[in-house]
N, C-alpha and C. Protein backbone atom coordinates (compact mmCIF):
# COMPACT_ATOMS: atom_id res chain seq x y z
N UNK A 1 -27.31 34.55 16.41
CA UNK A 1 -26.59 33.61 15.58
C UNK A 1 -25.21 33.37 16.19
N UNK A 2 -24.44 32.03 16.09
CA UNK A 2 -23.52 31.86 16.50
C UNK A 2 -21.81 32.32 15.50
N UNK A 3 -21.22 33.02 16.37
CA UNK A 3 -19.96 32.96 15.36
C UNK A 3 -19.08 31.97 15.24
N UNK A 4 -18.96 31.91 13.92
CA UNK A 4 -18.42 31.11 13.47
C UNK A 4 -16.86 31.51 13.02
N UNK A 5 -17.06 32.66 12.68
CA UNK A 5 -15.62 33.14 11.80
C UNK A 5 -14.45 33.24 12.22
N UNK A 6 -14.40 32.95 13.43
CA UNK A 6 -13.02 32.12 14.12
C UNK A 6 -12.85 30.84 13.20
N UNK A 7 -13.36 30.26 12.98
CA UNK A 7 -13.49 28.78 13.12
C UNK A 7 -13.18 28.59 11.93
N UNK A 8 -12.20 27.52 11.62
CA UNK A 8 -11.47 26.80 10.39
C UNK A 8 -12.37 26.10 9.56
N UNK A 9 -12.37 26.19 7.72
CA UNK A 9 -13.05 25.58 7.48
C UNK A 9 -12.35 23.73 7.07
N UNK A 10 -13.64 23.21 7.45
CA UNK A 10 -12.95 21.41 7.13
C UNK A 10 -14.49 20.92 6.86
N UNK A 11 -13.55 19.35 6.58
CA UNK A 11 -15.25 18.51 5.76
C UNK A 11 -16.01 18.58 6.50
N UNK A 12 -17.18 19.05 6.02
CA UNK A 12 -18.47 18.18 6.82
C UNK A 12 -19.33 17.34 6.30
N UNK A 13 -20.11 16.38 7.00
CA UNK A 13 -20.61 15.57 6.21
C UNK A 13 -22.19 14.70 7.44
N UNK A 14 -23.68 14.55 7.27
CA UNK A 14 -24.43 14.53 7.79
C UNK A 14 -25.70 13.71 7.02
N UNK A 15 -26.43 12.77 7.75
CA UNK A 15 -27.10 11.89 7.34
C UNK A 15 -28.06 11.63 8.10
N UNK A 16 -29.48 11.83 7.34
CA UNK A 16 -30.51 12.03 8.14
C UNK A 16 -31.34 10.81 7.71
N UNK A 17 -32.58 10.67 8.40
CA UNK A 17 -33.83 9.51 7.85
C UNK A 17 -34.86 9.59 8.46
N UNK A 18 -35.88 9.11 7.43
CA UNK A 18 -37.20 9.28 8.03
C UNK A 18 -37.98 8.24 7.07
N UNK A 19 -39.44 8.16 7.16
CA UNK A 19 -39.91 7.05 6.58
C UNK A 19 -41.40 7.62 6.42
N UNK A 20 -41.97 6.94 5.20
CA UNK A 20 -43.48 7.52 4.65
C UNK A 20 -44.18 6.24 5.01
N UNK A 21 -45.08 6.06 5.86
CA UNK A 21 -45.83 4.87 6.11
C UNK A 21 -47.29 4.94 5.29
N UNK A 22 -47.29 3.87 4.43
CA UNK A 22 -48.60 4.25 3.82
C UNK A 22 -48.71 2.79 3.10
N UNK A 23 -49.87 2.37 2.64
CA UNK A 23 -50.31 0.98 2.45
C UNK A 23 -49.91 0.39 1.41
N UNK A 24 -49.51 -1.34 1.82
CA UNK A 24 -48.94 -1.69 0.33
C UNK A 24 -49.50 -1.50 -0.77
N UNK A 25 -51.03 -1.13 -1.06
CA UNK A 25 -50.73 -0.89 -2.51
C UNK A 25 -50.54 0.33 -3.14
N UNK A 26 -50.16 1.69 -2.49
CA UNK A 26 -49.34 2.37 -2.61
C UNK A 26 -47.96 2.10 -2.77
N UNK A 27 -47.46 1.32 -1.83
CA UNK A 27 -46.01 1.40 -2.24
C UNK A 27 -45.78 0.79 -3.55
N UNK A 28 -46.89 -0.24 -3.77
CA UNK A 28 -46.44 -0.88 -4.66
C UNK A 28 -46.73 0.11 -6.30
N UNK A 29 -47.53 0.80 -5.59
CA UNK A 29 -47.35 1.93 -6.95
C UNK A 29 -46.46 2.77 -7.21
N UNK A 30 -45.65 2.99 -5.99
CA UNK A 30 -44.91 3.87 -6.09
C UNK A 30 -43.29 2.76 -6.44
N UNK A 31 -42.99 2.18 -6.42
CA UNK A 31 -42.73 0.72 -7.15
C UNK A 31 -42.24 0.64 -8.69
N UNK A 32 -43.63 0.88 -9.10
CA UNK A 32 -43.94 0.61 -10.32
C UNK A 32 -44.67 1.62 -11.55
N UNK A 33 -43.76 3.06 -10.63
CA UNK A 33 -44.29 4.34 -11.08
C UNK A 33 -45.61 4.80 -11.71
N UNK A 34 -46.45 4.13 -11.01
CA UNK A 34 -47.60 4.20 -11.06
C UNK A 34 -48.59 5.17 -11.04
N UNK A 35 -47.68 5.69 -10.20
CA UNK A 35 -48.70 7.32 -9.45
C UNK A 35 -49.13 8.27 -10.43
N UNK A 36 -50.45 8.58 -10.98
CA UNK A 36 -50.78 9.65 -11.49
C UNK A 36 -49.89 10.72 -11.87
N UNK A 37 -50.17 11.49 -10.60
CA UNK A 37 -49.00 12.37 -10.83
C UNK A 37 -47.41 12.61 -11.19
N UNK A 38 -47.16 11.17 -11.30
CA UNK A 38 -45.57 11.49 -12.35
C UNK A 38 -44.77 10.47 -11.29
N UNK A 39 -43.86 10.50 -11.25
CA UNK A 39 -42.30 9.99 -10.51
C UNK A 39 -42.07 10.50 -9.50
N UNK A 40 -42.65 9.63 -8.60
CA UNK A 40 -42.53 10.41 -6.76
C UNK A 40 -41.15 10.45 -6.67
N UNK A 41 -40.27 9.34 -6.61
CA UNK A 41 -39.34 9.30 -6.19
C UNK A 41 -38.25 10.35 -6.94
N UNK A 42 -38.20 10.86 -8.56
CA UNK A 42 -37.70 11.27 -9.21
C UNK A 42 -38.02 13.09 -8.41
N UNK A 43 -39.38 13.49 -8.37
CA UNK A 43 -39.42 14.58 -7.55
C UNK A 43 -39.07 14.69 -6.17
N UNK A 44 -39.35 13.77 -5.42
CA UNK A 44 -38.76 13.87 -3.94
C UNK A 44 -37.44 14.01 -3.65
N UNK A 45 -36.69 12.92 -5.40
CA UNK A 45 -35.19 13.18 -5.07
C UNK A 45 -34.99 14.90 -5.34
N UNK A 46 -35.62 15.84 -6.08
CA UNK A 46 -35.07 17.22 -6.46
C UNK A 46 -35.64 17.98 -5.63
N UNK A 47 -36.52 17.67 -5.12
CA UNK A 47 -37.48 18.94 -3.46
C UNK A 47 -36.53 18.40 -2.29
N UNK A 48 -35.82 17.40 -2.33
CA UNK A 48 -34.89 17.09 -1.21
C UNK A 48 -33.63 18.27 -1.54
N UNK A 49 -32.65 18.05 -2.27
CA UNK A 49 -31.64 18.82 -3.07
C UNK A 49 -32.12 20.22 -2.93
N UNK A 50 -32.96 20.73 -3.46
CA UNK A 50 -33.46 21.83 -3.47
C UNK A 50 -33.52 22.61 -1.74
N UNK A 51 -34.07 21.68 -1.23
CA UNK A 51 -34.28 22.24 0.70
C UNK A 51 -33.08 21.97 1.17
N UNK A 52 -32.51 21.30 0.79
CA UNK A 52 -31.05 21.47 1.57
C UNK A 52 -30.11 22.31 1.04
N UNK A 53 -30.38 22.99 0.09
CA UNK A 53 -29.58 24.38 -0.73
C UNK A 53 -30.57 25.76 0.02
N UNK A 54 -31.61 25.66 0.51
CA UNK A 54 -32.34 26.49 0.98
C UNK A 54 -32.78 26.59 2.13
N UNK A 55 -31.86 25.68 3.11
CA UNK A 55 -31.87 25.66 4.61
C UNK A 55 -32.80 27.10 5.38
N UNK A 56 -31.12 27.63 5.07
CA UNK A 56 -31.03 28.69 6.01
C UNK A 56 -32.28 29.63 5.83
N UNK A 57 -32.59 29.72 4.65
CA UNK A 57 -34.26 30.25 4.21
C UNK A 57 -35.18 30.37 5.10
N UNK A 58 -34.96 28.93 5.57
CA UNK A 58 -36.11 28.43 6.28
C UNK A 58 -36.47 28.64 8.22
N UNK A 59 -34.86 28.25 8.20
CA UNK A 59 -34.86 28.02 9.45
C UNK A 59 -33.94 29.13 10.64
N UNK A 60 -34.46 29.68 11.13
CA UNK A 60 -34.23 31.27 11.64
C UNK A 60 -32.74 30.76 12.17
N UNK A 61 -31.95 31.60 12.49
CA UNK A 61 -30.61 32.02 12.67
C UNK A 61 -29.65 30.81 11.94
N UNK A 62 -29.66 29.60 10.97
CA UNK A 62 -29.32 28.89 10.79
C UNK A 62 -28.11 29.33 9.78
N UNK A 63 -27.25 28.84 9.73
CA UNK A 63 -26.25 29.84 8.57
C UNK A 63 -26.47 29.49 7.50
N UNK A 64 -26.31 30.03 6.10
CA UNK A 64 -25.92 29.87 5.17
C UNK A 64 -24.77 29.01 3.99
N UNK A 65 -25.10 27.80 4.20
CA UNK A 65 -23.75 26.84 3.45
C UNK A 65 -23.84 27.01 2.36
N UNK A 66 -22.31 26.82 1.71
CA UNK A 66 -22.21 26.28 0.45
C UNK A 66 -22.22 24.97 0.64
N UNK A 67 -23.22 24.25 -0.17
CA UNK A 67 -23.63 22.79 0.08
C UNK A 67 -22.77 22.19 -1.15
N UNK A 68 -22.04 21.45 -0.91
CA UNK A 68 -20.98 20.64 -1.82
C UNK A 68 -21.78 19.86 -2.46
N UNK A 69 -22.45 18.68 -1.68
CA UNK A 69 -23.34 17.72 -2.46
C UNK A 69 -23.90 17.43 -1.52
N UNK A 70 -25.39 16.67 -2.14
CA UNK A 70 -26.71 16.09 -1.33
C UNK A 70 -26.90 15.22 -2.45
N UNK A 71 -27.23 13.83 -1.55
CA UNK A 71 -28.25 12.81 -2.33
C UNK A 71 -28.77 12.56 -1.49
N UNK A 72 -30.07 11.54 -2.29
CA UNK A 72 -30.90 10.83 -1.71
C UNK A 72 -31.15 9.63 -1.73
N UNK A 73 -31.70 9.20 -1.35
CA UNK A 73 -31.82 7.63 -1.73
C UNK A 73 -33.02 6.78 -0.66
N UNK A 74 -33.94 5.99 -1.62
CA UNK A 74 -34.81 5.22 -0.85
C UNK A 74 -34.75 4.43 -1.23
N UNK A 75 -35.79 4.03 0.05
CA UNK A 75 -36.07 2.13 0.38
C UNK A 75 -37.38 2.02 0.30
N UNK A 76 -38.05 0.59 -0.70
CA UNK A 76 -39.14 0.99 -1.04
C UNK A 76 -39.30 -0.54 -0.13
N UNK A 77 -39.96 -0.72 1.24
CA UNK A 77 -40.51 -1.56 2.16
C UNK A 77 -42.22 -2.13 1.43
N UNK A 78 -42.38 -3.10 2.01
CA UNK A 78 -44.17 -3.43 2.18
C UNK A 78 -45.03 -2.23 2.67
N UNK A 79 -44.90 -1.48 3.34
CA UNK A 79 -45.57 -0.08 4.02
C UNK A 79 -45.21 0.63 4.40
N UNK A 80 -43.99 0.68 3.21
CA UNK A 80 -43.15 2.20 3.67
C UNK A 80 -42.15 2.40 2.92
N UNK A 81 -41.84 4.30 2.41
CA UNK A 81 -41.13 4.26 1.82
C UNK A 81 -39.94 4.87 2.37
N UNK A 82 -38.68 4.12 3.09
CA UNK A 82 -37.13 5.20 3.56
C UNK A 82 -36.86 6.04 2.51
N UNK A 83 -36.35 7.58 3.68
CA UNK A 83 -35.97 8.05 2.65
C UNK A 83 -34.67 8.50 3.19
N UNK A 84 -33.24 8.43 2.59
CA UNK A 84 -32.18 8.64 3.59
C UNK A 84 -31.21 10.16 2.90
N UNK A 85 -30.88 11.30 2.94
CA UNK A 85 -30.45 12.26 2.80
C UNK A 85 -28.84 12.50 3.45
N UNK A 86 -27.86 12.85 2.57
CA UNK A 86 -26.74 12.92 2.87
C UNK A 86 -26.18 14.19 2.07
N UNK A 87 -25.45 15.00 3.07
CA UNK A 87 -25.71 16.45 2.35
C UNK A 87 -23.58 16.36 3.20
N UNK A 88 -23.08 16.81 2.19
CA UNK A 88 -21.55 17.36 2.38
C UNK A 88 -20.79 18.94 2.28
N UNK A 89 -19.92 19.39 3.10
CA UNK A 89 -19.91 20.71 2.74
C UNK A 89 -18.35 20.62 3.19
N UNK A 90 -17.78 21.67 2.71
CA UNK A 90 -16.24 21.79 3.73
C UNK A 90 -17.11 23.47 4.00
N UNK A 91 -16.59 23.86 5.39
CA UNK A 91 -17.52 25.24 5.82
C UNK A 91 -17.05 25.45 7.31
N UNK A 92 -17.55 25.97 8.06
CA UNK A 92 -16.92 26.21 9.56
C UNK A 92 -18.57 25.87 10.30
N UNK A 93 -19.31 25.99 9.63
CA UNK A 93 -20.24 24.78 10.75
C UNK A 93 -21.10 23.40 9.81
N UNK A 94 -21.55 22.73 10.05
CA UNK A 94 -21.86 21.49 10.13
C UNK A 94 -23.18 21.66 9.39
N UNK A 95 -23.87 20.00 8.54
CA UNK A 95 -24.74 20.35 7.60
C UNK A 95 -25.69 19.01 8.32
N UNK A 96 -25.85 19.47 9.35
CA UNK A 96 -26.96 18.45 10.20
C UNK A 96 -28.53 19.34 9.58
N UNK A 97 -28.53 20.05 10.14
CA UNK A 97 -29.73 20.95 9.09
C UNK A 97 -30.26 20.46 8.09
N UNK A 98 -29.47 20.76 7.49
CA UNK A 98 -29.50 20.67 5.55
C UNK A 98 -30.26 19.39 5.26
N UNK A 99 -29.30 17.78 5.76
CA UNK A 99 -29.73 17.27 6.33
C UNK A 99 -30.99 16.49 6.22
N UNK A 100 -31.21 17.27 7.43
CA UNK A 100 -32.39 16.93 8.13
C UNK A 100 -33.82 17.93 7.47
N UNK A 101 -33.47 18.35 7.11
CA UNK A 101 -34.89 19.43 5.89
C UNK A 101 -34.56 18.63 4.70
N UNK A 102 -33.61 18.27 4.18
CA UNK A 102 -33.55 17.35 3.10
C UNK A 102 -34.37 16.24 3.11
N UNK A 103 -34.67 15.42 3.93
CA UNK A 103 -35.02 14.10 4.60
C UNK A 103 -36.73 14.25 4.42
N UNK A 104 -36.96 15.86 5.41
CA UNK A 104 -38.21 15.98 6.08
C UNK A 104 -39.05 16.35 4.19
N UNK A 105 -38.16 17.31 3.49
CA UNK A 105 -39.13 17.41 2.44
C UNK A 105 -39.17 16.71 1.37
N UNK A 106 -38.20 15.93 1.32
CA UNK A 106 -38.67 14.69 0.54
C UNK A 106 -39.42 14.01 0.97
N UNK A 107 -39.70 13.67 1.62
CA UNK A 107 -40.71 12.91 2.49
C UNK A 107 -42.16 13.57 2.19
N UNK A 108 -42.22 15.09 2.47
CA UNK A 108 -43.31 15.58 2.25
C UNK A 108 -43.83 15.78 0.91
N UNK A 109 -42.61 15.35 -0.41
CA UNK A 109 -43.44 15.52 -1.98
C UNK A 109 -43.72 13.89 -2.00
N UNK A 110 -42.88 12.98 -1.59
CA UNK A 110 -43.55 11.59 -1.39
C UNK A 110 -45.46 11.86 -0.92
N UNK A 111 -45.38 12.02 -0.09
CA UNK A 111 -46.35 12.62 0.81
C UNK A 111 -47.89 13.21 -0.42
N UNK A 112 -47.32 14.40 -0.83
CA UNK A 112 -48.41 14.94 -1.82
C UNK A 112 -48.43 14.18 -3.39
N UNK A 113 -47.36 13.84 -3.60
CA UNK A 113 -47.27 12.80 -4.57
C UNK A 113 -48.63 11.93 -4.82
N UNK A 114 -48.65 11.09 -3.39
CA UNK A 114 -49.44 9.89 -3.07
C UNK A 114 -50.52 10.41 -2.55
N UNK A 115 -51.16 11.24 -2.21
CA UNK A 115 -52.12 11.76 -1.21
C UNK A 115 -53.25 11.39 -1.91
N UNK A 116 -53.71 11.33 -3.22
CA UNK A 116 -54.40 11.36 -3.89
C UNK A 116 -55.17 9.97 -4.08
N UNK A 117 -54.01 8.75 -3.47
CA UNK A 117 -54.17 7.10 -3.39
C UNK A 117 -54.38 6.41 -1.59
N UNK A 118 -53.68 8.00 -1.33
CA UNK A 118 -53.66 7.12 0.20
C UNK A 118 -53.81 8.04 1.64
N UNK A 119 -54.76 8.48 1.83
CA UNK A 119 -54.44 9.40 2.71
C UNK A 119 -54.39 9.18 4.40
N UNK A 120 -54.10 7.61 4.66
CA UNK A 120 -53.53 7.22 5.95
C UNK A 120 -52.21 7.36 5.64
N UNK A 121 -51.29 7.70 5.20
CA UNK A 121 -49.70 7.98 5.13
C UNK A 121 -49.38 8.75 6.44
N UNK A 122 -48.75 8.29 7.03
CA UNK A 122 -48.26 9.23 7.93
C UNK A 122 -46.07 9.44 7.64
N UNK A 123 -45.60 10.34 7.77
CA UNK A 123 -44.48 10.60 7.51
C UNK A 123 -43.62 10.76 9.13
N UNK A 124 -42.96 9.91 9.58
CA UNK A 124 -42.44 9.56 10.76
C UNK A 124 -40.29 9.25 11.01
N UNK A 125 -40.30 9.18 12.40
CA UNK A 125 -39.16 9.10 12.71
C UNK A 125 -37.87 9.90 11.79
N UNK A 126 -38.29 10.90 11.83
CA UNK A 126 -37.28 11.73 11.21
C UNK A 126 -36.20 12.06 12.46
N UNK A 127 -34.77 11.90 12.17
CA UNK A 127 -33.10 11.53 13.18
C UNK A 127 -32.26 11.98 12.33
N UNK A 128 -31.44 12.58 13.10
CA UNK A 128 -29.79 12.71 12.83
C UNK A 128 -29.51 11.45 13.10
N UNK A 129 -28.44 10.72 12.04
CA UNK A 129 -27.56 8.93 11.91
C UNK A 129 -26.46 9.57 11.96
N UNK A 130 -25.63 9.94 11.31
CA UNK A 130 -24.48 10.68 11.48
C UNK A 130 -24.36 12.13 10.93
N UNK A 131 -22.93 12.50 11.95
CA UNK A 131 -22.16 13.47 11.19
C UNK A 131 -20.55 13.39 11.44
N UNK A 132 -20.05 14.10 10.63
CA UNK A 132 -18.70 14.18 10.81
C UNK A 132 -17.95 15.02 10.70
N UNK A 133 -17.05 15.79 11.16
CA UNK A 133 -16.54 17.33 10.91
C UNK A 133 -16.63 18.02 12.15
N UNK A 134 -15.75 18.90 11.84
CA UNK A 134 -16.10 19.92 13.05
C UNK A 134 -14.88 19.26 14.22
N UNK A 135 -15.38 20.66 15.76
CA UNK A 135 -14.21 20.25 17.01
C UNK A 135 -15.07 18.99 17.51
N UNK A 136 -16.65 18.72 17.42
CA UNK A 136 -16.77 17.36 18.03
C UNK A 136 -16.81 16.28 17.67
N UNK A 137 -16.23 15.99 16.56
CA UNK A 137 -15.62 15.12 15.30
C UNK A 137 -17.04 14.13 14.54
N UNK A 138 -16.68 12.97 14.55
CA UNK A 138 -17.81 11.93 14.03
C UNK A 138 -18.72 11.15 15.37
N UNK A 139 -19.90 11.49 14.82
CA UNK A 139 -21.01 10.93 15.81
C UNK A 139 -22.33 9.88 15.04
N UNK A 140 -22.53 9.03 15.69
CA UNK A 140 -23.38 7.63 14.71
C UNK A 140 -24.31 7.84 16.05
N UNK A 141 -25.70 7.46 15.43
CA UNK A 141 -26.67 7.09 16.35
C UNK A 141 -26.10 5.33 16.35
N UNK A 142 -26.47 4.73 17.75
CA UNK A 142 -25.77 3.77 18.15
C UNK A 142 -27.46 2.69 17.91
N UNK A 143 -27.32 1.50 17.99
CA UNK A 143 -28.66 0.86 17.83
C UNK A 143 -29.68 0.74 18.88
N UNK A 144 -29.14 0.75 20.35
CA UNK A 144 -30.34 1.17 21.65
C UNK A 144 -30.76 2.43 20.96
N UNK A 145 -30.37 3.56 20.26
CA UNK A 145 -31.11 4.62 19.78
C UNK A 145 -32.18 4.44 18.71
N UNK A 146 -31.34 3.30 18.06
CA UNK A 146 -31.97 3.01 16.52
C UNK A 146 -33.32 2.57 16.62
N UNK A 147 -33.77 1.69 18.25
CA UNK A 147 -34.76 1.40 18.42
C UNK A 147 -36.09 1.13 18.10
N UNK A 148 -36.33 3.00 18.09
CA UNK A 148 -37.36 3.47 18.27
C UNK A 148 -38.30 3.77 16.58
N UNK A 149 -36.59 3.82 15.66
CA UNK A 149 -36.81 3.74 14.21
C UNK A 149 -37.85 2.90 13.51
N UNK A 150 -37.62 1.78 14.01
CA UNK A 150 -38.74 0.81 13.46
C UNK A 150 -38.65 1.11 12.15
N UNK A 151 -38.89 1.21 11.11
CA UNK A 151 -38.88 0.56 9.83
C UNK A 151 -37.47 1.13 9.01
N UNK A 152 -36.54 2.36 9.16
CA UNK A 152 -35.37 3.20 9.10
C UNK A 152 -34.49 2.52 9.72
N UNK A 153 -34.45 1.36 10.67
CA UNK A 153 -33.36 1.69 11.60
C UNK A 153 -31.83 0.59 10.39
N UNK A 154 -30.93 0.60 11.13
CA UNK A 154 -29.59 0.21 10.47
C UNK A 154 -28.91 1.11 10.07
């Protein structure tokens, strides 16, 4: 693990995305809270929150934050649902992590949510978009990166 405890604490702040590809008339159920099983989006928003309070759990030598705040927020497309995760901390390292497991498991209760309506879904292009904090200050994925996003990108 890396030390940190030199290191001053200041804001951090990190924004991840990824996207649930699965057929319009799924989305459109998911839309129009349709889904059997309850409020995808209402659970994906709290299994997101939840994994980004439980990072370090997960992911071997990763530190332990106090996570200030995480939201979520989606985009409900023709064949696809964004899902974008923004997790804040003041701390001595950075909440790209948090993040980015925020992103990936919302995505994955989207995922079991719907499984039951659609099981071509595939869950894709999961990226670090920004962060900010820290000695290597603020960093944006630039749009030659955004590229490859296809239905996430901006």
């Amino acid at each position: 693990m890396i030390d940190v405890t030199p290191k001053d604490p200041t804001h951090r702040r990190a924004v991840a995305r990824c996207a649930v590809s699965m057929s319009p008339e799924t989305t459109a159920k998911v839309a129009s809270n349709a889904i059997t099983k309850g409020d995808v989006l209402g659970a994906a928003r709290i299994a997101g929150i939840q994994a980004a309070k439980r990072t370090a759990d997960l992911i071997p030598l990763c530190h332990p934050l106090l996570v200030g705040s995480v939201s979520l927020n989606f985009t409900i497309g023709d064949d696809y649902v964004g899902v974008e995760a923004q997790v804040e901390t003041v701390d001595r390292t950075g909440v790209e992590m948090e993040a980015l497991t925020a992103c990936m498991v919302a995505a994955l209760t989207i995922y079991d949510m719907c499984k039951s309506v659609d099981r071509t879904m595939v869950v894709k292009e999961l990226a670090l978009w920004e962060k900010s904090g820290g000695i290597s200050g603020p960093w944006r994925r630039v749009e030659a990166q955004a590229g490859r996003e296809g239905v996430i990108g901006s």
